[in-house]
C-alpha atoms as a PDB file:
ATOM      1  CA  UNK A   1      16.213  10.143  -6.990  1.00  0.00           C
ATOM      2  CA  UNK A   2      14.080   7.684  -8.528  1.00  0.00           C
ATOM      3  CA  UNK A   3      12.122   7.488 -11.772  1.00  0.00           C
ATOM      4  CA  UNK A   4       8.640   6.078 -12.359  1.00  0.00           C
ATOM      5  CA  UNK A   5       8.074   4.774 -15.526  1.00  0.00           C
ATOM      6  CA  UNK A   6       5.955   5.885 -17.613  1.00  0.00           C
ATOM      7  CA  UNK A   7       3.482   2.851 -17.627  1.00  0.00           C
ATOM      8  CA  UNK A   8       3.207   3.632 -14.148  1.00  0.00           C
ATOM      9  CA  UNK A   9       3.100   7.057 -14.295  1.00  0.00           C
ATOM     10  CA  UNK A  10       0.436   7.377 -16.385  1.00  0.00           C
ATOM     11  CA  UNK A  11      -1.949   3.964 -14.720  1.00  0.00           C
ATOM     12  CA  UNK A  12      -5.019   5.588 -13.726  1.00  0.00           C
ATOM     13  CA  UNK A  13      -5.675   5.148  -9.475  1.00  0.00           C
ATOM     14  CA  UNK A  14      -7.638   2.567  -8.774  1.00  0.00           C
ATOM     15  CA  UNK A  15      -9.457   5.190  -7.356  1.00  0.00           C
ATOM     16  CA  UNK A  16     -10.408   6.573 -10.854  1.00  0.00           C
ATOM     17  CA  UNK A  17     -11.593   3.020 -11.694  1.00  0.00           C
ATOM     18  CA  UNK A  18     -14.273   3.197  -9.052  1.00  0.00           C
ATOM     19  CA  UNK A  19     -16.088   4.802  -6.636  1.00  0.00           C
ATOM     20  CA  UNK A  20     -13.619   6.357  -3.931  1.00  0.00           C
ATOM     21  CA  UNK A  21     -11.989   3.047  -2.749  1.00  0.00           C
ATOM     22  CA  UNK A  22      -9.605   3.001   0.433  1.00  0.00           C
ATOM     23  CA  UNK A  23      -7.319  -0.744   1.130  1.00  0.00           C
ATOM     24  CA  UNK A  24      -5.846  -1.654   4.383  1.00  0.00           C
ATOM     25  CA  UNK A  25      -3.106  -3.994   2.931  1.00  0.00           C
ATOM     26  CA  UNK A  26      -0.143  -5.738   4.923  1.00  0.00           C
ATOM     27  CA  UNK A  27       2.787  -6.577   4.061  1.00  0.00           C
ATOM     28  CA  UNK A  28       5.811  -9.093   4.947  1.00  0.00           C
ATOM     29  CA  UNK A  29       9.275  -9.968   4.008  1.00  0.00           C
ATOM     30  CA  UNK A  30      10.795 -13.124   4.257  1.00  0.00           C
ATOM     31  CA  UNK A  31      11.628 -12.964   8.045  1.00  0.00           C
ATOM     32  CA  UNK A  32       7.832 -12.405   8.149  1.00  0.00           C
ATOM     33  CA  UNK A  33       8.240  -8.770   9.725  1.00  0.00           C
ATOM     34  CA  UNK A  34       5.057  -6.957   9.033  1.00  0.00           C
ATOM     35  CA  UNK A  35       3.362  -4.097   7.769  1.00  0.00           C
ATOM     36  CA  UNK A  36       0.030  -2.665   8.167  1.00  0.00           C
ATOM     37  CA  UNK A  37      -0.992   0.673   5.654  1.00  0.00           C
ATOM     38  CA  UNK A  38      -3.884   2.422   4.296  1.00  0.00           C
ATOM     39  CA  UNK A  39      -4.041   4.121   0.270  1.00  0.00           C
ATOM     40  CA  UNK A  40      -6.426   5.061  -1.770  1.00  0.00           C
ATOM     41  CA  UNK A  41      -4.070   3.257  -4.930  1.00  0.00           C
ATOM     42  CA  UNK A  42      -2.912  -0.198  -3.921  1.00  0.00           C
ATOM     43  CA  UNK A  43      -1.052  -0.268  -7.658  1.00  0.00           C
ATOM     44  CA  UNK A  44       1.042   2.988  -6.795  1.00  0.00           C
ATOM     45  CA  UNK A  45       1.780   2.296  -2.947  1.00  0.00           C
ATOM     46  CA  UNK A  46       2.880  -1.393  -3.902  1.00  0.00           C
ATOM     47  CA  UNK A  47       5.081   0.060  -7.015  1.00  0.00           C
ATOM     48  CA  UNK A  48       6.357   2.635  -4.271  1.00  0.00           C
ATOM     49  CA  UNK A  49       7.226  -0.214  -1.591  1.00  0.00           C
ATOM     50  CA  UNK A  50       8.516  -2.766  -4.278  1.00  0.00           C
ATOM     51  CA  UNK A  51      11.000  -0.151  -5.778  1.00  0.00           C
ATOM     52  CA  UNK A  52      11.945   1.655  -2.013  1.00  0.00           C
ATOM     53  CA  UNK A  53      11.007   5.052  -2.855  1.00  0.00           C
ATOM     54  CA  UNK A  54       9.181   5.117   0.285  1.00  0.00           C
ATOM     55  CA  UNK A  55      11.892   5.817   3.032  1.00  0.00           C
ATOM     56  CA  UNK A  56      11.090   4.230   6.268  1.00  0.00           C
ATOM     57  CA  UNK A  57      10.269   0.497   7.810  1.00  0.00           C
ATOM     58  CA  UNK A  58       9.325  -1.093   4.623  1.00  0.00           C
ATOM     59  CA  UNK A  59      12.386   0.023   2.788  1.00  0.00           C
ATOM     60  CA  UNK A  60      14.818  -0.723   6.264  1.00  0.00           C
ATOM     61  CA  UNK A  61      13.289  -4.108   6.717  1.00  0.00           C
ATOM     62  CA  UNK A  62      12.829  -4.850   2.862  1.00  0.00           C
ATOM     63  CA  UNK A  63       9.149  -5.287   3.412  1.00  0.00           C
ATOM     64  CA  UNK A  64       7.421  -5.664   0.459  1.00  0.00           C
ATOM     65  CA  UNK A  65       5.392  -8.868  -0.190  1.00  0.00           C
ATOM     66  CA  UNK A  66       1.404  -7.945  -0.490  1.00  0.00           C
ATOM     67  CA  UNK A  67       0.667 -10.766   2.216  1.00  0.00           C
ATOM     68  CA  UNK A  68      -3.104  -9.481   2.499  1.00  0.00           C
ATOM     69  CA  UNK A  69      -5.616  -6.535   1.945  1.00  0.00           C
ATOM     70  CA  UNK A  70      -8.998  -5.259   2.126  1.00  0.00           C
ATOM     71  CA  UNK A  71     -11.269  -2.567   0.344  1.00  0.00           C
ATOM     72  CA  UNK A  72     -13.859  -0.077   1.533  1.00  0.00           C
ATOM     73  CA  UNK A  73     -15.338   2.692   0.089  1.00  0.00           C
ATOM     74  CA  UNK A  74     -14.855   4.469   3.419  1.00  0.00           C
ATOM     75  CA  UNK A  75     -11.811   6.217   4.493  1.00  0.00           C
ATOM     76  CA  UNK A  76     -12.824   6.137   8.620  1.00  0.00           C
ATOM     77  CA  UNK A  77     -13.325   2.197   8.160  1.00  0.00           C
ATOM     78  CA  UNK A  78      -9.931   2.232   6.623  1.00  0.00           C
ATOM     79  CA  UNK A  79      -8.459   4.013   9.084  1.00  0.00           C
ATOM     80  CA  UNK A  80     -10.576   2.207  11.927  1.00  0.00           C
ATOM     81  CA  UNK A  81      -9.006  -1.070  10.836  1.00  0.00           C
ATOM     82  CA  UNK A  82      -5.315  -0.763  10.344  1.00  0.00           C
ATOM     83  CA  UNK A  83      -5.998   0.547  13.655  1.00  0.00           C
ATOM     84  CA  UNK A  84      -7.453  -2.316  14.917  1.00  0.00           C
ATOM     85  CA  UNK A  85      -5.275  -4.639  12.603  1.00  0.00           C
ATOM     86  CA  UNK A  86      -2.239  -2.757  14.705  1.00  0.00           C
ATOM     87  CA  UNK A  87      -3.716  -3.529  17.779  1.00  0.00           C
END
């Protein structure tokens, strides 16, 4: 089990900061494997991938470099592009 700590814990979402914002953010490792995800708190989901307490591809393949992202205020367009990003 891990622990967040509590300067983590207690960050406000980015979503809190603003108007309902959604990022579509990918991710590499050093054999430049890659990673395409949506969240509404790029902060938390990058603590979350950085630390492995996500279990999955990004924590198998050690995927955890912020190589790119992009905000919107809509969750659909968020969704549309990771799609499209995923081809």
């Amino acid at each position: 089990m891990h622990v967040i700590p509590n300067e983590v814990r207690n960050l406000k979402p980015m979503s809190a900061r603003k108007d309902h914002q959604y990022y579509v953010y990918i991710l590499t490792n050093r054999s430049r494997t890659l990673y395409v995800g949506v969240t509404n708190d790029l902060e938390r989901r990058m603590y979350e991938h950085k630390n492995k307490l996500l279990s999955g591809f990004t924590s198998k393949y050690n995927v955890t470099q912020l190589a790119h992202f992009e905000e919107t205020s809509d969750v659909e367009a968020a969704i549309a592009r990771e799609k499209q990003i995923k081809g």
